[in-house]
Protein backbone atom coordinates (compact mmCIF):
# COMPACT_ATOMS: atom_id res chain seq x y z
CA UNK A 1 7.77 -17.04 -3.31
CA UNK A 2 6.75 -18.12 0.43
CA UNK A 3 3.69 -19.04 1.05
CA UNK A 4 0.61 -20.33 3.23
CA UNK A 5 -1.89 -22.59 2.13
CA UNK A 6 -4.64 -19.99 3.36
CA UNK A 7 -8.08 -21.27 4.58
CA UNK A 8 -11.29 -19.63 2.99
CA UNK A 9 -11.92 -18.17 6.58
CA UNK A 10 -9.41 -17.37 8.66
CA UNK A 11 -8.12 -19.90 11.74
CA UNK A 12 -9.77 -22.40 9.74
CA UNK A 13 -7.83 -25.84 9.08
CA UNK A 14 -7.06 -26.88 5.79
CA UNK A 15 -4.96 -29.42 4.55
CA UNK A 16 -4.12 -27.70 1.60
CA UNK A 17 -0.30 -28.21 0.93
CA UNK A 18 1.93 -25.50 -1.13
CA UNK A 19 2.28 -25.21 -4.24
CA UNK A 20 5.60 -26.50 -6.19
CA UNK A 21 8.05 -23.82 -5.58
CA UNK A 22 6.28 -21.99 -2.67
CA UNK A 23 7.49 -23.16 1.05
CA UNK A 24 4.85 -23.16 3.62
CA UNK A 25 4.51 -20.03 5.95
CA UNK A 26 3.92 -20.32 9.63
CA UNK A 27 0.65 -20.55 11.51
CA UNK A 28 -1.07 -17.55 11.01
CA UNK A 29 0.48 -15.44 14.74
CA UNK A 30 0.02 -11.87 13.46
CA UNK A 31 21.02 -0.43 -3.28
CA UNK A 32 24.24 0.79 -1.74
CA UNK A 33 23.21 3.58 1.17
CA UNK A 34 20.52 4.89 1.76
CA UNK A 35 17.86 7.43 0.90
CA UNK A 36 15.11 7.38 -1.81
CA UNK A 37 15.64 5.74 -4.90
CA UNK A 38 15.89 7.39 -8.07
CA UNK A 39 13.10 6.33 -9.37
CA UNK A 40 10.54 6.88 -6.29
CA UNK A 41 11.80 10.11 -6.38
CA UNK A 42 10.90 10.58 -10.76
CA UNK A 43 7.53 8.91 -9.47
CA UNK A 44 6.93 11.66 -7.06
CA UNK A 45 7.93 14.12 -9.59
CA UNK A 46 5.64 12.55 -12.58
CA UNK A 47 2.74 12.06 -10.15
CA UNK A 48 0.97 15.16 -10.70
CA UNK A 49 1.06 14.87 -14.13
CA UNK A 50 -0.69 11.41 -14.95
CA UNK A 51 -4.03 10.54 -13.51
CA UNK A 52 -3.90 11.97 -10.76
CA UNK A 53 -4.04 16.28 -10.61
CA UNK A 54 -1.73 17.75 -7.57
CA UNK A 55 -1.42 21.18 -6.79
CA UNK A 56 0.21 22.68 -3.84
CA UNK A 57 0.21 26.32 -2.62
CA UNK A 58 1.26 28.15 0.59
CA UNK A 59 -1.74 26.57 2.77
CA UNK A 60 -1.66 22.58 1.53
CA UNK A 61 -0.69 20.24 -1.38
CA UNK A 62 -4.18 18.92 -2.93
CA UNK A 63 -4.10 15.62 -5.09
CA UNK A 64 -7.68 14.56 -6.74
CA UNK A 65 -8.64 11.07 -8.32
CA UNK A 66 -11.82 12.52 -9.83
CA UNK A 67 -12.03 11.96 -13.81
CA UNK A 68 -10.99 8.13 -13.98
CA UNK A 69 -9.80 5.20 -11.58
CA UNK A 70 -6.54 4.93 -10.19
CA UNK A 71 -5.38 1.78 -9.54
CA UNK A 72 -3.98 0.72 -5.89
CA UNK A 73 -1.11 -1.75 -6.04
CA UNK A 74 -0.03 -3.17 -2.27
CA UNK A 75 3.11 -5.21 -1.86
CA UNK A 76 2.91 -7.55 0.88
CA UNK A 77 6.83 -8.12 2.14
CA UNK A 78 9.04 -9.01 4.78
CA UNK A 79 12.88 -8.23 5.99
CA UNK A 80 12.64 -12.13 7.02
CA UNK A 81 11.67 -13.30 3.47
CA UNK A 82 14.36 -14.27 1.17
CA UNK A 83 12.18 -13.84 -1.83
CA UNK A 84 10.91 -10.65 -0.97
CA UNK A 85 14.24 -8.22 -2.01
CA UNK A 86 13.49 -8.39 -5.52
CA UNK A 87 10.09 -7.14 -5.08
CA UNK A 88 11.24 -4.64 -2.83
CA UNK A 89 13.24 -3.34 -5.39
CA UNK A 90 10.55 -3.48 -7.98
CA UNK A 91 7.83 -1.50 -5.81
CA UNK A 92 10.63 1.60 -5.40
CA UNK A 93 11.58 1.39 -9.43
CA UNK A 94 8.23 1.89 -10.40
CA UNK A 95 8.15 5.27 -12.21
CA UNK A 96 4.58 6.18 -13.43
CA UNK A 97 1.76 8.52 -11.76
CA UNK A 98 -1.17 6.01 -13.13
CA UNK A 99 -1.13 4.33 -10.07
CA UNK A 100 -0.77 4.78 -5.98
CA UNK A 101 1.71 2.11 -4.28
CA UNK A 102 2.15 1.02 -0.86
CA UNK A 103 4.21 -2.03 1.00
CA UNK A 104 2.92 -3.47 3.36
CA UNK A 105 5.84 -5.30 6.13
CA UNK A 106 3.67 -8.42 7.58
CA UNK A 107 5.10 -9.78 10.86
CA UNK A 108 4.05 -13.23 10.05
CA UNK A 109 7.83 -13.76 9.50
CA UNK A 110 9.58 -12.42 12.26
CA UNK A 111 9.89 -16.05 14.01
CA UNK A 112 12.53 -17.20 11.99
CA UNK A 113 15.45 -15.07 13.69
CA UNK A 114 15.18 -11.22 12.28
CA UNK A 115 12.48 -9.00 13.46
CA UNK A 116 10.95 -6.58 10.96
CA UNK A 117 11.07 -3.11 12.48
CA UNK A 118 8.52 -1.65 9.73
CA UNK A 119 5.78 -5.01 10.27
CA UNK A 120 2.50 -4.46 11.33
CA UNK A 121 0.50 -7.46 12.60
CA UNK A 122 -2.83 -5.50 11.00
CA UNK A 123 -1.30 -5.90 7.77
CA UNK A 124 -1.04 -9.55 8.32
CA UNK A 125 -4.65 -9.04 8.80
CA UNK A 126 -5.59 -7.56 5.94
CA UNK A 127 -3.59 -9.85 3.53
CA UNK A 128 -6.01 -12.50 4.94
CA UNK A 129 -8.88 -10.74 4.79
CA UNK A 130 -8.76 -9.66 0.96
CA UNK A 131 -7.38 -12.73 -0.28
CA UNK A 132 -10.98 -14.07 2.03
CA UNK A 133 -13.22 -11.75 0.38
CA UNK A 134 -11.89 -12.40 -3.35
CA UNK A 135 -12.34 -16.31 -2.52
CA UNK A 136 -8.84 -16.97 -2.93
CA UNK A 137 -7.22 -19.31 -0.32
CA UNK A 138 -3.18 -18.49 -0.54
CA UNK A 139 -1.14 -16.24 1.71
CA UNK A 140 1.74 -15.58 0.94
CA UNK A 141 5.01 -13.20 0.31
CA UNK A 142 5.72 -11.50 -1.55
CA UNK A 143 2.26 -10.58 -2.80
CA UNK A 144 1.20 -7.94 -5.10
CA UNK A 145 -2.56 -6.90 -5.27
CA UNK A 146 -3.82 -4.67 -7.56
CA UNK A 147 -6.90 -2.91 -6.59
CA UNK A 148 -7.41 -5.90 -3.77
CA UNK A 149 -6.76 -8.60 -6.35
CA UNK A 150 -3.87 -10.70 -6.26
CA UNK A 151 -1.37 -10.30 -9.13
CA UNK A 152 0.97 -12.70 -9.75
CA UNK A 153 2.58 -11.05 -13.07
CA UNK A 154 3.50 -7.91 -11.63
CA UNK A 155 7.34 -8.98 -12.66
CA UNK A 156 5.95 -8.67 -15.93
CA UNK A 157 6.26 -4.67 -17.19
CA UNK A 158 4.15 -5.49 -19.85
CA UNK A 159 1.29 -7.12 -18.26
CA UNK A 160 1.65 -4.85 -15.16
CA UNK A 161 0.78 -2.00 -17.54
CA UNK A 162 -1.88 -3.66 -19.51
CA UNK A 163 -3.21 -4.37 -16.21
CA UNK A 164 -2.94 -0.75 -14.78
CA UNK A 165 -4.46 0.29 -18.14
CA UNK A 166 -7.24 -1.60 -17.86
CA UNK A 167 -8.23 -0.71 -14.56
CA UNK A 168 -8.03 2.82 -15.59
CA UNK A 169 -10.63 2.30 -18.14
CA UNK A 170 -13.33 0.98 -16.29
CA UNK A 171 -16.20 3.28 -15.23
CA UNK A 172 -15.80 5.93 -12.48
CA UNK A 173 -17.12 4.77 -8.79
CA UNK A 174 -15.70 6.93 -6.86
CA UNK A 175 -14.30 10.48 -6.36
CA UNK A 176 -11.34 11.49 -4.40
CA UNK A 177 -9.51 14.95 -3.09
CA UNK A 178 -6.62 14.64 -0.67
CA UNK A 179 -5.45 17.78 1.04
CA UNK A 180 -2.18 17.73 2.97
CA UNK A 181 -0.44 20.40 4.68
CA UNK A 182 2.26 20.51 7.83
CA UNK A 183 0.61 22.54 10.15
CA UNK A 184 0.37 20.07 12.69
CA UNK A 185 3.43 20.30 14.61
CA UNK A 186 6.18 18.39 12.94
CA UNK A 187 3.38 16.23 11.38
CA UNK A 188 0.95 16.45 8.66
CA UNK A 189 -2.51 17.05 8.76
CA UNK A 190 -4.59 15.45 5.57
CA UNK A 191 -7.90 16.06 5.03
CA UNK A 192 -9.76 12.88 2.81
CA UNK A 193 -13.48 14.17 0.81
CA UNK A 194 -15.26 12.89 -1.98
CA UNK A 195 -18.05 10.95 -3.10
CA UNK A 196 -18.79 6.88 -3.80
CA UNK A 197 -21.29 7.07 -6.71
CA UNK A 198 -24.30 5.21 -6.38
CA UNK A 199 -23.70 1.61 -6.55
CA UNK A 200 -24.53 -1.82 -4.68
CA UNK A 201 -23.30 -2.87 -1.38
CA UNK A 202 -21.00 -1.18 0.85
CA UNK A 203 -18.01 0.96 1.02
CA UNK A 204 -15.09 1.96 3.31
CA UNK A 205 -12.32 4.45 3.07
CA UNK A 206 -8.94 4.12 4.71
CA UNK A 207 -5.52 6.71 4.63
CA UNK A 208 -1.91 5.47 5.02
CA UNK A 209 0.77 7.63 5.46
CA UNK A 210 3.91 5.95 4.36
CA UNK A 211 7.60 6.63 3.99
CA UNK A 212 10.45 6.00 1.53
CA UNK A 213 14.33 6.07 1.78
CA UNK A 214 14.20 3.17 4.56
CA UNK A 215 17.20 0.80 4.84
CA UNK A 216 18.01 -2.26 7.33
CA UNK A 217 20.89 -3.95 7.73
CA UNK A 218 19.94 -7.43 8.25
CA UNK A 219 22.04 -9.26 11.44
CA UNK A 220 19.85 -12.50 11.78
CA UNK A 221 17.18 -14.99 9.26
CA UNK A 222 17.02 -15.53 5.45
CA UNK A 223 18.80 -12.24 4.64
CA UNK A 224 21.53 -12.08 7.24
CA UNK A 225 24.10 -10.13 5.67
CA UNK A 226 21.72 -7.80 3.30
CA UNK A 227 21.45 -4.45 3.68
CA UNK A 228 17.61 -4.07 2.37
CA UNK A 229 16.11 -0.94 0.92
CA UNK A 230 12.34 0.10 1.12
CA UNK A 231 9.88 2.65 -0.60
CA UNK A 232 6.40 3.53 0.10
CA UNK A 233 6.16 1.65 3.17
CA UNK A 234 3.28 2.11 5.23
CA UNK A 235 3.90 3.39 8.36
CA UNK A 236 0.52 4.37 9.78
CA UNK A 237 -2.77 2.89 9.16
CA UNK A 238 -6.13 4.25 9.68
CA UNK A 239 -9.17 2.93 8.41
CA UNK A 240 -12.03 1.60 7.34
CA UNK A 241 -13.48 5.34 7.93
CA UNK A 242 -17.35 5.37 7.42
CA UNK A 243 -18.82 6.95 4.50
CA UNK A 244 -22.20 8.56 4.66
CA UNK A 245 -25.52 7.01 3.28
CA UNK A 246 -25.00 9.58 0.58
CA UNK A 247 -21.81 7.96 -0.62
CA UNK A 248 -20.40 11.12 1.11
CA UNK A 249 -16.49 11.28 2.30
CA UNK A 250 -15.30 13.65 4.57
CA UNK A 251 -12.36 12.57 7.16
CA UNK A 252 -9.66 14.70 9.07
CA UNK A 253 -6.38 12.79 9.95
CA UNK A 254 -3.03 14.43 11.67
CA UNK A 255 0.01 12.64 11.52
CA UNK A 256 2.57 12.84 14.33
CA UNK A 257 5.86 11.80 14.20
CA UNK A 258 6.56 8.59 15.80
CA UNK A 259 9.16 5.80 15.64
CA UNK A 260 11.84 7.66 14.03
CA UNK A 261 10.16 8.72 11.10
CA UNK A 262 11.34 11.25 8.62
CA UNK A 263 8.54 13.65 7.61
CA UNK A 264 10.33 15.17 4.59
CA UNK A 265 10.48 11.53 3.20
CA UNK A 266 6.72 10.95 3.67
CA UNK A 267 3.49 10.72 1.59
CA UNK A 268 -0.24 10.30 2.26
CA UNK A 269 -2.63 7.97 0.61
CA UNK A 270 -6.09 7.12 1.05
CA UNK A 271 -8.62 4.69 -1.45
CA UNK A 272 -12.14 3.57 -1.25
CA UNK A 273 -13.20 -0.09 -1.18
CA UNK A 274 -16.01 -2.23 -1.70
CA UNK A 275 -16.65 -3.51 2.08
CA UNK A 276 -17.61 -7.04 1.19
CA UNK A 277 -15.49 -8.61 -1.55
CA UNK A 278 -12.50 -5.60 -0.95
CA UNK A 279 -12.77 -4.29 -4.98
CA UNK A 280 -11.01 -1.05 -4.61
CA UNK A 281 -12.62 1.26 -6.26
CA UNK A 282 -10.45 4.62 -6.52
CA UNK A 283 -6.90 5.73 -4.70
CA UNK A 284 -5.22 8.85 -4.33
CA UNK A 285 -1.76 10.00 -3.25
CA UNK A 286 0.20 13.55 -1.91
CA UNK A 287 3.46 11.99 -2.84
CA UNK A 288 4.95 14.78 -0.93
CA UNK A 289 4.30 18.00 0.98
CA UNK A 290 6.04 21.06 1.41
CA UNK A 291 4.16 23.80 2.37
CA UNK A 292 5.44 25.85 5.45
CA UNK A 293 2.29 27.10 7.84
């Protein structure tokens, strides 16, 4: 595990030194071949049938979050991290429906000699931002949060399922329907509704549309040498969408293709958060669309 010693707000100093094991991060400045593996690819086909209800017909593919929470776990990685290919590998051998993934590539990393093509400085961002709001004060990769907690066991099957299950059993707060379908022109267009039930403070929405079968072959850094493979990274981010004063949700997102990306290895996922301390409170997931206009 790499870390940073994380302030409680962000650009603060803090003396704070890393913990045994961990090697500081930088200053905070933003197997064989490939294809998906076979277990993101039983995922996609046990998705509809766990907590989440798909259905797809000629027009769109519809996946609803509506009768219980579904967790959302987000890998934070890095091609430039040595520790991270193990939990790489972990995030794309997950093989359940109970739960919507996504990996997050921060650039945070990049510095030390390899550049990570799929790294987003925003996701730097938000790695800062939730571990802010949940009054934590480490940054660091990898890291797994589970509905915007972080989750240090998640190499643990058997607490990463007593964890899932737990979230699953907590009261409803929100209601999700995700509607995907390709009419957009070698895209996707998704359409996000639902409803936050009534609760206190505020909440945000946000959709991701992410892609799996990715490979690099690493040339420079920590992993020169490695040829690294990737599921359910996040290739497009869009968010926080505003939700009515209803607890209303209704968004309309299309997808283009950019950057190389393969739309028939793609999915779509949106969640709802709490605004202030970054709870999530339900996700959803079209694993994969393929509906013809």
């Amino acid at each position: 595990m790499r870390a940073h010693a994380g302030p409680p707000q962000v650009g603060a100093a803090n003396n704070m030194g890393p913990r045994s094991g961990e090697r500081p991060s930088p200053p905070y400045s933003g197997r064989g071949t490939g294809g998906w593996s076979l277990f993101a690819v039983l995922w996609g086909l046990t998705f509809a049938s766990a907590l989440l209800s798909a259905s797809a017909n000629a027009a769109e593919c519809v996946a609803r979050a509506e009768t219980q929470p579904v967790p959302l776990v987000e890998l934070y990685t890095s091609e430039g991290c040595s520790s991270c290919p193990p939990a790489d590998r972990w995030l794309s051998q997950l093989a359940t429906g109970k739960f919507v993934p996504l990996a997050l590539h921060v650039d945070y990393w990049d510095y030390i000699g390899w550049r990570d093509r799929f790294a987003q400085a925003r996701f730097g961002q938000r790695q800062r931002d939730m571990v802010n709001r949940s009054g934590g004060r480490v940054v660091y990769t990898p890291q797994v949060m589970l509905n915007g907690r972080d989750f240090r066991a998640w190499h643990n099957s058997a607490a990463f399922d007593d964890a899932v299950r737990k979230v699953g059993a907590r009261p409803l707060q929100a209601k999700l329907a995700l509607a995907v379908d390709n009419k957009a022109a070698g895209g996707w267009a998704a359409r996000l509704t639902g409803t936050v039930l009534p609760r206190k403070g505020r909440s945000e929405a946000y959709l991701a549309l992410y892609e799996n079968g990715l490979s690099s072959a690493v040339e420079a850094g920590e992993n020169r040498g490695a040829q690294l493979h990737h599921d359910y990274v996040v290739r497009e981010w869009i968010g926080p969408l505003p939700i009515g004063a209803d607890g209303r949700i209704a968004h309309q997102q299309t997808f283009r293709p950019r950057d190389g990306m393969d739309f028939s290895r793609t999915g779509v996922a949106a969640f709802v958060q709490d605004a202030d301390n970054g709870e999530v409170l339900q996700a959803v997931a079209v694993a994969h669309c393929s509906t013809k206009p």
